[in-house]
N, C-alpha and C. Protein backbone atom coordinates (compact mmCIF):
# COMPACT_ATOMS: atom_id res chain seq x y z
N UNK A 1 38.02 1.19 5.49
CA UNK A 1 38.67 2.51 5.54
C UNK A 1 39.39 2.64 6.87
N UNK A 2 40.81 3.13 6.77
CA UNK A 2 41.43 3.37 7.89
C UNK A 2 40.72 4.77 8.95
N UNK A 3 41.21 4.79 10.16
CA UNK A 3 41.40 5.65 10.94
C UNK A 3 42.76 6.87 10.13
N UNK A 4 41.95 8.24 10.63
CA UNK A 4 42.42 9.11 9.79
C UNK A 4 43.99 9.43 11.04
N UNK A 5 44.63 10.25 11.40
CA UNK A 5 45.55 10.99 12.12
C UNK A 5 45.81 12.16 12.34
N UNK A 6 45.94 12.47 13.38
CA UNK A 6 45.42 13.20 13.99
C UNK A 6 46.84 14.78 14.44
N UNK A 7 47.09 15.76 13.61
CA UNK A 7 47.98 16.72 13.84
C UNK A 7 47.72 17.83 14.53
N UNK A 8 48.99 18.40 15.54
CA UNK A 8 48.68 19.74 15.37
C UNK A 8 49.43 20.63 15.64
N UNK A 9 49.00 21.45 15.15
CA UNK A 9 50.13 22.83 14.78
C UNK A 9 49.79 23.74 15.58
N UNK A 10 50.84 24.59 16.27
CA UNK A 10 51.36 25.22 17.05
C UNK A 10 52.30 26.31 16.90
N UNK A 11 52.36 27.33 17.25
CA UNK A 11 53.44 28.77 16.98
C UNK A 11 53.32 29.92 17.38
N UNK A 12 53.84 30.85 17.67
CA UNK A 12 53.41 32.33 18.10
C UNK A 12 52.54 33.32 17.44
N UNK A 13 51.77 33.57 17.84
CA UNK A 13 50.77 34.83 17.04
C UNK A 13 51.50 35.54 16.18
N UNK A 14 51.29 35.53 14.53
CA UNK A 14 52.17 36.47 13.82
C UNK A 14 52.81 35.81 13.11
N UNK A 15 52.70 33.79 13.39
CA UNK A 15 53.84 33.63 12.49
C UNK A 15 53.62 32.86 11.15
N UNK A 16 52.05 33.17 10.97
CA UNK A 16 51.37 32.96 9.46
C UNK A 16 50.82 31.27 9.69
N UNK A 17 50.54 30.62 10.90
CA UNK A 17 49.85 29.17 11.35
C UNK A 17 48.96 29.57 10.30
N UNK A 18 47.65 30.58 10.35
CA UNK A 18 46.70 30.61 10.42
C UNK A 18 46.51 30.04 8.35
N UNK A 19 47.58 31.04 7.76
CA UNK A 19 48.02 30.91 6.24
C UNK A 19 48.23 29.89 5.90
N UNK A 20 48.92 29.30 6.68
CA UNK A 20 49.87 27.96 6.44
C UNK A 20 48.85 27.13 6.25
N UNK A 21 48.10 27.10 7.29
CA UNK A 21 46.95 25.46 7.53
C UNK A 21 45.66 26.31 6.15
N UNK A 22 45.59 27.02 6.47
CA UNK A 22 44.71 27.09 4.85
C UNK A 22 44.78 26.75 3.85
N UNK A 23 46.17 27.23 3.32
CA UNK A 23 46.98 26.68 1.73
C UNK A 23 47.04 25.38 2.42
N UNK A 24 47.41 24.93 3.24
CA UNK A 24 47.21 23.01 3.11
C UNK A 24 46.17 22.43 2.92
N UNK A 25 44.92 23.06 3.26
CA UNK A 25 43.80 22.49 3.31
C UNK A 25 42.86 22.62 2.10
N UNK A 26 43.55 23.81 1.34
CA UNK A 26 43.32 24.58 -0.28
C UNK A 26 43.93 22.94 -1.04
N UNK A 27 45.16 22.58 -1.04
CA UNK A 27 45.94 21.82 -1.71
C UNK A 27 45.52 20.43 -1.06
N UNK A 28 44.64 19.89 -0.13
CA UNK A 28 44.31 18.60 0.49
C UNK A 28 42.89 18.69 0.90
N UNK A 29 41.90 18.87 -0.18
CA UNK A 29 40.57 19.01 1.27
C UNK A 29 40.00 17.86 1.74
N UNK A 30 40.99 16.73 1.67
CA UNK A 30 40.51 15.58 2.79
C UNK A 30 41.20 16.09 4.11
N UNK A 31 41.63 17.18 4.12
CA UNK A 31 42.61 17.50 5.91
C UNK A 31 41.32 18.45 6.14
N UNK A 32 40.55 18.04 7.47
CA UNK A 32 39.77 18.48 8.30
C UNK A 32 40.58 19.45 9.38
N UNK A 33 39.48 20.28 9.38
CA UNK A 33 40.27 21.90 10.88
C UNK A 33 39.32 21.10 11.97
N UNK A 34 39.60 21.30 12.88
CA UNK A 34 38.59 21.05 13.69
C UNK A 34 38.46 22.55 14.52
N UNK A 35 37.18 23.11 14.64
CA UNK A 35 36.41 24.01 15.17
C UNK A 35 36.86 23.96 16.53
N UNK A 36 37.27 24.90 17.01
CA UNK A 36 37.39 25.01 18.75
C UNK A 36 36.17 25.64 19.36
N UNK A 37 35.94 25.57 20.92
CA UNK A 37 34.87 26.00 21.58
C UNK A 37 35.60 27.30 22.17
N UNK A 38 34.73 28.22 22.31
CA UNK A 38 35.57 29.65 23.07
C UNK A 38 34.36 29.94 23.91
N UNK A 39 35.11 30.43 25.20
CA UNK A 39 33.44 31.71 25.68
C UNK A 39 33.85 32.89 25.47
N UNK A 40 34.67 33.64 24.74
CA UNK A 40 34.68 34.73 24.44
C UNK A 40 33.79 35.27 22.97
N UNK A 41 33.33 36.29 23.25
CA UNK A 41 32.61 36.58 22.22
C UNK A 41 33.14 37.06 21.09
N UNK A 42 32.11 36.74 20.06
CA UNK A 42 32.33 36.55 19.04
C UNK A 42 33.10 37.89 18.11
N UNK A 43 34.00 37.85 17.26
CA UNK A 43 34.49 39.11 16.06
C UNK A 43 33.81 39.53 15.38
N UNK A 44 33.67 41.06 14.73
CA UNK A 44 33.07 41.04 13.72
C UNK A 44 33.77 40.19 12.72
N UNK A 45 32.75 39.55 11.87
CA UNK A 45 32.77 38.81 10.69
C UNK A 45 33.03 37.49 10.96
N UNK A 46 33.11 36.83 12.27
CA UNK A 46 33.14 35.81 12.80
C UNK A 46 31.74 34.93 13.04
N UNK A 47 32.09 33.68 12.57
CA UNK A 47 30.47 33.02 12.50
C UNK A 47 30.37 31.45 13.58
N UNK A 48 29.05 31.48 14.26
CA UNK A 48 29.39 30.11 15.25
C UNK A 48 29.79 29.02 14.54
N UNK A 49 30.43 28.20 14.65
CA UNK A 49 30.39 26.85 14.47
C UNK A 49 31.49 26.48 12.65
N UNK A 50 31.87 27.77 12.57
CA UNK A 50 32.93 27.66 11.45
C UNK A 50 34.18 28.39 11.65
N UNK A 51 34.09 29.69 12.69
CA UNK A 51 35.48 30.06 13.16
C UNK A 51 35.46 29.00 14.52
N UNK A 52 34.73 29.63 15.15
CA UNK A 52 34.51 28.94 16.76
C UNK A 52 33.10 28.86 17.26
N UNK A 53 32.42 27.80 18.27
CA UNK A 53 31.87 27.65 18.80
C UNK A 53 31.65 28.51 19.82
N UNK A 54 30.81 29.18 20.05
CA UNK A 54 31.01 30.28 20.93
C UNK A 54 29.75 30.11 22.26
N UNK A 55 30.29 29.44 22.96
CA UNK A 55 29.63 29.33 24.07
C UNK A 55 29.51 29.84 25.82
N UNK A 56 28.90 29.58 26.62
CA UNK A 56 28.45 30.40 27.66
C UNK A 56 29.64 29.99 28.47
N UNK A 57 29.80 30.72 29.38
CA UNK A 57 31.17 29.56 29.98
C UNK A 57 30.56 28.36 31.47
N UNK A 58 29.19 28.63 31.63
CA UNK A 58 28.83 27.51 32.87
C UNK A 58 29.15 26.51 31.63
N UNK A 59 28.28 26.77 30.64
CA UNK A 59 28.33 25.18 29.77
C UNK A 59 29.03 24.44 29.00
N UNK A 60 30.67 25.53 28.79
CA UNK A 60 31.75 25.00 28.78
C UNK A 60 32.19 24.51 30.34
N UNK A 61 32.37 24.59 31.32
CA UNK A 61 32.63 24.34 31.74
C UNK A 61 32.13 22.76 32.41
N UNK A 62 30.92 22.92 32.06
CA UNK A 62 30.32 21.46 32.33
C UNK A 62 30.77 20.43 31.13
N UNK A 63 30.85 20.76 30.13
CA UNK A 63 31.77 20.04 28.66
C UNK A 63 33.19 19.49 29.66
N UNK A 64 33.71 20.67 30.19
CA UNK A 64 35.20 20.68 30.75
C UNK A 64 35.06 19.25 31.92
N UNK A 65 34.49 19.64 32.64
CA UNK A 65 34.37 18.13 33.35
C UNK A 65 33.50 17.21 33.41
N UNK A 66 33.34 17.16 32.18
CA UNK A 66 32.53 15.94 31.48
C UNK A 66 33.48 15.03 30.46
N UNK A 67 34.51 15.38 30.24
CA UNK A 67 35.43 15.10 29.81
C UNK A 67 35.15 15.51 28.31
N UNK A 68 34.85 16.65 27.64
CA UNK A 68 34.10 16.51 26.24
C UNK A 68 35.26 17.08 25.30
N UNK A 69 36.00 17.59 26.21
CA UNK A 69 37.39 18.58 25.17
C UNK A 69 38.75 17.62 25.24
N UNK A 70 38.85 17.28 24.08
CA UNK A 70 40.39 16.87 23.91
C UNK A 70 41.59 17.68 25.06
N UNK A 71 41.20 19.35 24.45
CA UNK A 71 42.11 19.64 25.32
C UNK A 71 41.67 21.23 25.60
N UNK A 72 41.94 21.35 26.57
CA UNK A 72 41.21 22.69 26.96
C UNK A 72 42.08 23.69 27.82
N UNK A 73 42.25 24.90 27.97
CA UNK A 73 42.93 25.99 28.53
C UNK A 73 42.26 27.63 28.56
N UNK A 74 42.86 28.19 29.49
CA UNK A 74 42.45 29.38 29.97
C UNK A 74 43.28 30.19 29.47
N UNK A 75 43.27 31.25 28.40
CA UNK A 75 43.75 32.51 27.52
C UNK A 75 43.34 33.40 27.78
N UNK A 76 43.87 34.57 28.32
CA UNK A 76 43.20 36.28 28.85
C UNK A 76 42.01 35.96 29.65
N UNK A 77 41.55 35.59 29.95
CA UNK A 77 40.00 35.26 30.98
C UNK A 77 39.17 34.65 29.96
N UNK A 78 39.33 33.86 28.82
CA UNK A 78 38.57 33.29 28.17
C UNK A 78 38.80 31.62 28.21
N UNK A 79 38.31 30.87 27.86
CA UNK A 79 38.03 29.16 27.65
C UNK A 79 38.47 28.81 26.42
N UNK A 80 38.67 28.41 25.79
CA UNK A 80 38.92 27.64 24.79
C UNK A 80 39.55 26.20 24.78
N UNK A 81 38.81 25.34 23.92
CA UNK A 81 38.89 24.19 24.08
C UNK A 81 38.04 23.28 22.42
N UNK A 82 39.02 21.86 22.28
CA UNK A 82 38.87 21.05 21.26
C UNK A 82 37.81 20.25 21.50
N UNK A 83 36.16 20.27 20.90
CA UNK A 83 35.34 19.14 21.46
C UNK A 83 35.76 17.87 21.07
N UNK A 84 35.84 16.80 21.65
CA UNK A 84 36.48 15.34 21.51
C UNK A 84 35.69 15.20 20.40
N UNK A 85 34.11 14.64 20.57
CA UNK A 85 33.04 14.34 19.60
C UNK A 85 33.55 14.57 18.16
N UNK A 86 33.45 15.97 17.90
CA UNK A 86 33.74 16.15 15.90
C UNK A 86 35.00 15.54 15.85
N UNK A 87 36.22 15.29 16.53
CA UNK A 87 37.59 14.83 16.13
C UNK A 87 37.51 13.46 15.95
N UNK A 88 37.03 13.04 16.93
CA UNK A 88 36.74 11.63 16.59
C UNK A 88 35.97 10.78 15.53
N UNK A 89 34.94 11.59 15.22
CA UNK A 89 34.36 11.54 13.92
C UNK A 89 34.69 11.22 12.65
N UNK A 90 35.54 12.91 13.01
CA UNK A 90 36.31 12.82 11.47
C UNK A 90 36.99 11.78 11.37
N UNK A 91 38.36 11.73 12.13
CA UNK A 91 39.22 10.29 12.19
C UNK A 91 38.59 9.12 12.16
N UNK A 92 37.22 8.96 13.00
CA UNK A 92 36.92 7.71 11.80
C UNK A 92 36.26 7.37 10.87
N UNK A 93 36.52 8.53 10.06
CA UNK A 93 36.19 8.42 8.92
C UNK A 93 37.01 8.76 8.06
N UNK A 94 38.17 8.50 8.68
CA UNK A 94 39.50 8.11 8.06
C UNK A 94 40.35 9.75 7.64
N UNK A 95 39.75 10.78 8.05
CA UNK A 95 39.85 12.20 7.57
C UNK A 95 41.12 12.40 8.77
N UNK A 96 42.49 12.77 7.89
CA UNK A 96 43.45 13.42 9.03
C UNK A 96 42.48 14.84 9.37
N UNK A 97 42.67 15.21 10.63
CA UNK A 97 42.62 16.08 11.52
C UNK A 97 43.72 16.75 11.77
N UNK A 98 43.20 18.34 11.17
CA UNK A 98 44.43 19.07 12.14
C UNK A 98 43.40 20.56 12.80
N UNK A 99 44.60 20.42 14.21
CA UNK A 99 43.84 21.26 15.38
C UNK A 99 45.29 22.44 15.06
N UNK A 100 44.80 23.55 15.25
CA UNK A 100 45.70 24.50 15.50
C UNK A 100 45.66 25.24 16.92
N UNK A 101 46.47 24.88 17.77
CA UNK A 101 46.29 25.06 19.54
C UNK A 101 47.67 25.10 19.77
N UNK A 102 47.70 25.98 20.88
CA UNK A 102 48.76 26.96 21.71
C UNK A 102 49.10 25.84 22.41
N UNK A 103 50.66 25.87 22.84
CA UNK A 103 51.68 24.99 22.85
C UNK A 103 50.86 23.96 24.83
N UNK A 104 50.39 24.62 25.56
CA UNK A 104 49.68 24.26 26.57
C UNK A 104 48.77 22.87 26.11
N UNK A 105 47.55 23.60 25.05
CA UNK A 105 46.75 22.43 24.12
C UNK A 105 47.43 20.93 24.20
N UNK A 106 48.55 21.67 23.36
CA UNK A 106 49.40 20.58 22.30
C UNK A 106 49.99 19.43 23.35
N UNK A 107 50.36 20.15 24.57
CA UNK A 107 50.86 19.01 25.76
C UNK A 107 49.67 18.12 26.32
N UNK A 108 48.66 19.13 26.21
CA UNK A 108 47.66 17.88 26.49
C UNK A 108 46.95 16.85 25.81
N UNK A 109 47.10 17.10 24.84
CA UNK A 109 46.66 16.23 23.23
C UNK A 109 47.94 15.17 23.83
N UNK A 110 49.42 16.01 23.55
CA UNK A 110 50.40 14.44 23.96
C UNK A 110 50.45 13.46 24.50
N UNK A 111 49.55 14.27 25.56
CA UNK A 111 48.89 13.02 26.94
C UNK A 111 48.20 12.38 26.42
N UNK A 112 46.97 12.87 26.47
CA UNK A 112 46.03 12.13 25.98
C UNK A 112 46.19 11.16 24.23
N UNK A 113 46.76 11.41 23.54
CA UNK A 113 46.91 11.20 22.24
C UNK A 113 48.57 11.00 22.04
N UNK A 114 48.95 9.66 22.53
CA UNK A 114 50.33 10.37 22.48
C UNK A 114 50.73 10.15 20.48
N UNK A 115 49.74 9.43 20.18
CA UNK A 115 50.22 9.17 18.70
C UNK A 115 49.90 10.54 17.88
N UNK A 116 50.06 11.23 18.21
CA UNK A 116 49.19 12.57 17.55
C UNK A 116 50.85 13.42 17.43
N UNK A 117 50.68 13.61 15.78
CA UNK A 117 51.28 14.14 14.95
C UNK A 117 52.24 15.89 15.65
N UNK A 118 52.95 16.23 16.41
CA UNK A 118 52.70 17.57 17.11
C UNK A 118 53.84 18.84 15.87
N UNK A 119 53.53 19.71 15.14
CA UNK A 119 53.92 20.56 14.15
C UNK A 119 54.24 21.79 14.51
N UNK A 120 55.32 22.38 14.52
CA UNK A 120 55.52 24.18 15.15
C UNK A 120 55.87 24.73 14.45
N UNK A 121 55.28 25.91 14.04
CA UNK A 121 55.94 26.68 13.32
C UNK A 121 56.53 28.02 13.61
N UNK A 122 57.23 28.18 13.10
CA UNK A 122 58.55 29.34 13.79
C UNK A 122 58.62 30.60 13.32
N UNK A 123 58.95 31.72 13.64
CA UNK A 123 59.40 32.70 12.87
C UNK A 123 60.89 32.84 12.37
N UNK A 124 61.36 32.77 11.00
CA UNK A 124 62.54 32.96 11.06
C UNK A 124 63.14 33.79 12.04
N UNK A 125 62.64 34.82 12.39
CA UNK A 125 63.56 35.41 13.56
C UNK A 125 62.43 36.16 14.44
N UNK A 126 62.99 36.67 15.68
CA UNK A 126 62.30 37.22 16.12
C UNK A 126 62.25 38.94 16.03
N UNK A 127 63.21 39.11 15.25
CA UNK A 127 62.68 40.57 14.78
C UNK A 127 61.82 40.40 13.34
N UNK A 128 61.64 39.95 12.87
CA UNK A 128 60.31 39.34 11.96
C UNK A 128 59.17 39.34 12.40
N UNK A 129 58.76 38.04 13.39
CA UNK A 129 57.69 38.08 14.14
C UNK A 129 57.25 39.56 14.35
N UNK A 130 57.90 40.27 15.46
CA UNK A 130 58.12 41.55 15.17
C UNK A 130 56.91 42.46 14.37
N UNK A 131 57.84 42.65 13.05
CA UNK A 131 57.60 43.39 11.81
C UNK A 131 56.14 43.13 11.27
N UNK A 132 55.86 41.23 11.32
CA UNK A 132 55.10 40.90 10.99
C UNK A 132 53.28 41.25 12.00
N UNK A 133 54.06 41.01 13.02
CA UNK A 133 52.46 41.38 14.06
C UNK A 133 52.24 43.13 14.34
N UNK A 134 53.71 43.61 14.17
CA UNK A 134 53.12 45.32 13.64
C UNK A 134 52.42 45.66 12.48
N UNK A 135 52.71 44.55 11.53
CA UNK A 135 52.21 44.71 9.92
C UNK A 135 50.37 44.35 9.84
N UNK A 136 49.99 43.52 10.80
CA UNK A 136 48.85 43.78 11.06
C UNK A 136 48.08 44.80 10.78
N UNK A 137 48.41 46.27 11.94
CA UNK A 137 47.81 47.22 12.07
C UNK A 137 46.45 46.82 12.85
N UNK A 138 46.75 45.90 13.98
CA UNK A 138 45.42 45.84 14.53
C UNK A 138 45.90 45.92 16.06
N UNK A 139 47.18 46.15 16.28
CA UNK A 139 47.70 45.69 17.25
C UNK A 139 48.11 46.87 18.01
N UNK A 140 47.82 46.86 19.39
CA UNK A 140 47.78 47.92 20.34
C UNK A 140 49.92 47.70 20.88
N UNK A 141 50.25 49.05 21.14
CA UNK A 141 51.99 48.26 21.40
C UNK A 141 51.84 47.47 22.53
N UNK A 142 50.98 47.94 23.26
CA UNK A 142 50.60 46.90 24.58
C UNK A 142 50.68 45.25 24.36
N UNK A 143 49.81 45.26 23.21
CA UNK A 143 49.82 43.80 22.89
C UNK A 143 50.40 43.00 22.03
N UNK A 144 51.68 43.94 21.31
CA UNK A 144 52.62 43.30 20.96
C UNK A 144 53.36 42.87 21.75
N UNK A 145 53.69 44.06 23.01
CA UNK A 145 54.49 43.50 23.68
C UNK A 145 54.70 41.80 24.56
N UNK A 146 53.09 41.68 24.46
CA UNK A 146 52.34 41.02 25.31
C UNK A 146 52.53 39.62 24.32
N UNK A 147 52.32 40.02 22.94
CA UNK A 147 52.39 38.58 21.74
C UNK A 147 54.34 37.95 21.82
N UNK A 148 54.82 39.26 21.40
CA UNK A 148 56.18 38.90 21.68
C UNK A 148 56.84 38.25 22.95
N UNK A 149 56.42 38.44 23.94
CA UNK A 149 56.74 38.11 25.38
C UNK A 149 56.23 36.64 25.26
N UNK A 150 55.04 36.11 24.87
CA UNK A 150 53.97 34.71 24.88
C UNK A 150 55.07 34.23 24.01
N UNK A 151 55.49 34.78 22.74
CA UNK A 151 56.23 33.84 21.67
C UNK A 151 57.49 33.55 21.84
N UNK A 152 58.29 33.80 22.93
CA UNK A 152 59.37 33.92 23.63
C UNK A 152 59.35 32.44 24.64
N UNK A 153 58.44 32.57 25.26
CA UNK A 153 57.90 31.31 25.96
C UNK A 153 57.42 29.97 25.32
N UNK A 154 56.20 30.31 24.13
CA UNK A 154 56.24 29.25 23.21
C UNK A 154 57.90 28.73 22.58
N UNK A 155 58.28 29.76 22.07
CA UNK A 155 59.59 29.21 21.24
C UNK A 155 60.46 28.47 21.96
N UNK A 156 60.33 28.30 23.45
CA UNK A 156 61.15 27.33 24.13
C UNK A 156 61.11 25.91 24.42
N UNK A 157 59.64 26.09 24.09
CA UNK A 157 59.16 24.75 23.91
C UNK A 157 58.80 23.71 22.15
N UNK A 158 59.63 24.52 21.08
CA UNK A 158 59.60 24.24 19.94
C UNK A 158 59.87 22.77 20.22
N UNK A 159 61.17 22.36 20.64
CA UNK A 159 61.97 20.86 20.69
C UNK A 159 60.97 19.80 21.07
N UNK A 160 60.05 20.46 22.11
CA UNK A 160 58.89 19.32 22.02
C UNK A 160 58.11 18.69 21.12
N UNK A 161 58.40 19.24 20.12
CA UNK A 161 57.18 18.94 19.00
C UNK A 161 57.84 18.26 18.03
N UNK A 162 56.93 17.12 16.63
CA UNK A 162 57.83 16.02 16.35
C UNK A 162 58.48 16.74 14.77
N UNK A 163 58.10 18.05 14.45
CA UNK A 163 58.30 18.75 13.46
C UNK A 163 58.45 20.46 13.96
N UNK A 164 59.55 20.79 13.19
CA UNK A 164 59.26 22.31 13.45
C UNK A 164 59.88 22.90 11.99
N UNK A 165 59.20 23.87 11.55
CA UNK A 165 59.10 25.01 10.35
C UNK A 165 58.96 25.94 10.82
N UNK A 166 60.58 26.42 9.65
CA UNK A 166 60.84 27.67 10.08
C UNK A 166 59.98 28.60 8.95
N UNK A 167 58.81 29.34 9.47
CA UNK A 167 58.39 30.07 8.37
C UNK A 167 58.64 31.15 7.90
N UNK A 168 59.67 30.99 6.78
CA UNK A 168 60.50 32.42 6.18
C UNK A 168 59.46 32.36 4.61
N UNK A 169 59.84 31.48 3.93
CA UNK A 169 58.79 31.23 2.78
C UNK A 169 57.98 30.31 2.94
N UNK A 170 56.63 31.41 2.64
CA UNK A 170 55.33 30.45 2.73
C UNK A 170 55.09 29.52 1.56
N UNK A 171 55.50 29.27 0.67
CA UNK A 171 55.10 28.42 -0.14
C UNK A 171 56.31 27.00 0.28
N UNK A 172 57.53 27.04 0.82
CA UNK A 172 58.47 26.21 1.01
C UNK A 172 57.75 25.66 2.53
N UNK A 173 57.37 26.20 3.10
CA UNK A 173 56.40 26.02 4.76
C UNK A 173 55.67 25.12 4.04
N UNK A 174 54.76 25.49 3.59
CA UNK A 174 53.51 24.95 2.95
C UNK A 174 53.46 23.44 2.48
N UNK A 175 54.59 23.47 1.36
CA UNK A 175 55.31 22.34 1.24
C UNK A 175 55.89 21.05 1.48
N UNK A 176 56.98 22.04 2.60
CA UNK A 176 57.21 21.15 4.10
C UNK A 176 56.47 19.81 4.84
N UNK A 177 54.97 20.89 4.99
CA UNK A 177 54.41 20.46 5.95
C UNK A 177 53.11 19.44 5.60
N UNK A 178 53.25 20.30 3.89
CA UNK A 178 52.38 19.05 2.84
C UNK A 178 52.71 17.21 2.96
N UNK A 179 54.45 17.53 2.48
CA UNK A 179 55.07 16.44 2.62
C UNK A 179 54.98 15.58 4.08
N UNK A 180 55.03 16.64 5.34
CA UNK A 180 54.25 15.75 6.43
C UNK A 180 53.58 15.24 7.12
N UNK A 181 52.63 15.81 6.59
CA UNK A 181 50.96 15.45 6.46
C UNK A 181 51.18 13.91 5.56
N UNK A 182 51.25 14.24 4.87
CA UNK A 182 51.35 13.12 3.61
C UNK A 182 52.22 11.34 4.20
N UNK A 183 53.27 12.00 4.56
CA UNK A 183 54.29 11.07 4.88
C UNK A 183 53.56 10.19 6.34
N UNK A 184 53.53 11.03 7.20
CA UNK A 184 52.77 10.82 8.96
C UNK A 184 51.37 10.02 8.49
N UNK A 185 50.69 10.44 7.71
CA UNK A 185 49.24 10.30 6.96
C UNK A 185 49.45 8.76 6.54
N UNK A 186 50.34 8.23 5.52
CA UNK A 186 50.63 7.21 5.47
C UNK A 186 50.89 5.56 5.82
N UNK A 187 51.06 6.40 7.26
CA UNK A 187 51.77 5.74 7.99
C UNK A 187 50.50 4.94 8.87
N UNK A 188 50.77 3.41 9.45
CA UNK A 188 49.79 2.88 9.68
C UNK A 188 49.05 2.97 10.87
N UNK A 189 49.61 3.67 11.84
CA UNK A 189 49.40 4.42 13.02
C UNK A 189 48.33 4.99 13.26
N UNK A 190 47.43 4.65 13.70
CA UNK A 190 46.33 5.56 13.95
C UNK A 190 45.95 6.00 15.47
N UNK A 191 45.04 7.51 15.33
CA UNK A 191 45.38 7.68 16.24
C UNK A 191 43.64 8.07 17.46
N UNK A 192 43.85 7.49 18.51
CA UNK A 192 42.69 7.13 19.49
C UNK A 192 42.58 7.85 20.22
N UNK A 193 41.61 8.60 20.90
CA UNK A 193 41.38 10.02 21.77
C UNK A 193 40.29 9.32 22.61
């Protein structure tokens, strides 16, 4: 059995990542999520070790320089980070991997991983994005302003990545990104962390 490969997707809050990688994983359930570590506490309806790992932050931080996270970064005063261990796992056990991590992540996965698949997805526009993270209804204007401003910054760094989708229709996204999973997946490349 081959080594699986290793993707990941990237985009601004709002612009349906979260939809997208589900219906792929609905339509492929050999594509593994991999679980991130956070020290921020937990959501309602949020559970350890299937949304996020939710840990203390001394003992993320000892993970952190222990070398245990693929890739790790600091968001609002919180931690979050990819444990190496389950990714590696999966991949060899031949299971593509996909991580969904903020464009910071994704540069460090490049480093470290330069064979690693990198996927963005876009808002058709940015008065969309917009519409779409007001359509929430969870969102303070404070922190739209604050999502819009972050996705302004991400979106400049789209060109870095070896795929980008524009997500206007989710089922044509979906699709898209089926076909590059599939195609990248194929391919004899595997990838080492």
């Amino acid at each position: 059995m081959g080594k699986g490969r290793l993707f990941v997707v990237s985009g601004p809050s709002g612009v349906g990542k979260g939809t997208v990688i589900a219906r792929i994983m609905e339509a492929d359930p050999a594509i593994w999520k991999s679980v991130s570590a956070t020290t921020r506490a937990p959501r309602a309806g949020e559970a350890d070790g299937v949304d996020y790992y939710f840990v203390e932050r001394s003992d993320f931080e000892r993970t952190a320089s222990g070398g245990g996270f693929l890739e790790w970064a600091e968001y609002s005063g919180n931690l979050y980070g990819t444990p190496v261990a389950s990714v590696q796992a999966h991949l060899d056990a031949g299971e593509n991997v996909v991580l969904e991590i903020e464009v910071q992540g994704a540069m460090q996965v490049r480093k470290s991983a330069p064979e690693a698949v990198l996927l963005f997805v876009a808002p058709p526009s940015m008065e969309e994005l917009e519409r779409r993270l007001r359509g929430r209804g969870s969102e303070s204007e404070d922190s739209v302003r604050a999502r819009m401003d972050a996705a302004r910054v991400e979106l400049s760094h789209e060109m870095e990545y070896d795929y980008v989708f524009v997500n206007d229709d989710i089922d044509v996204t979906v699709e898209e990104m089926l076909a590059c999973i599939g195609n990248a997946g194929a391919q004899s490349q595997e990838t080492t962390i």
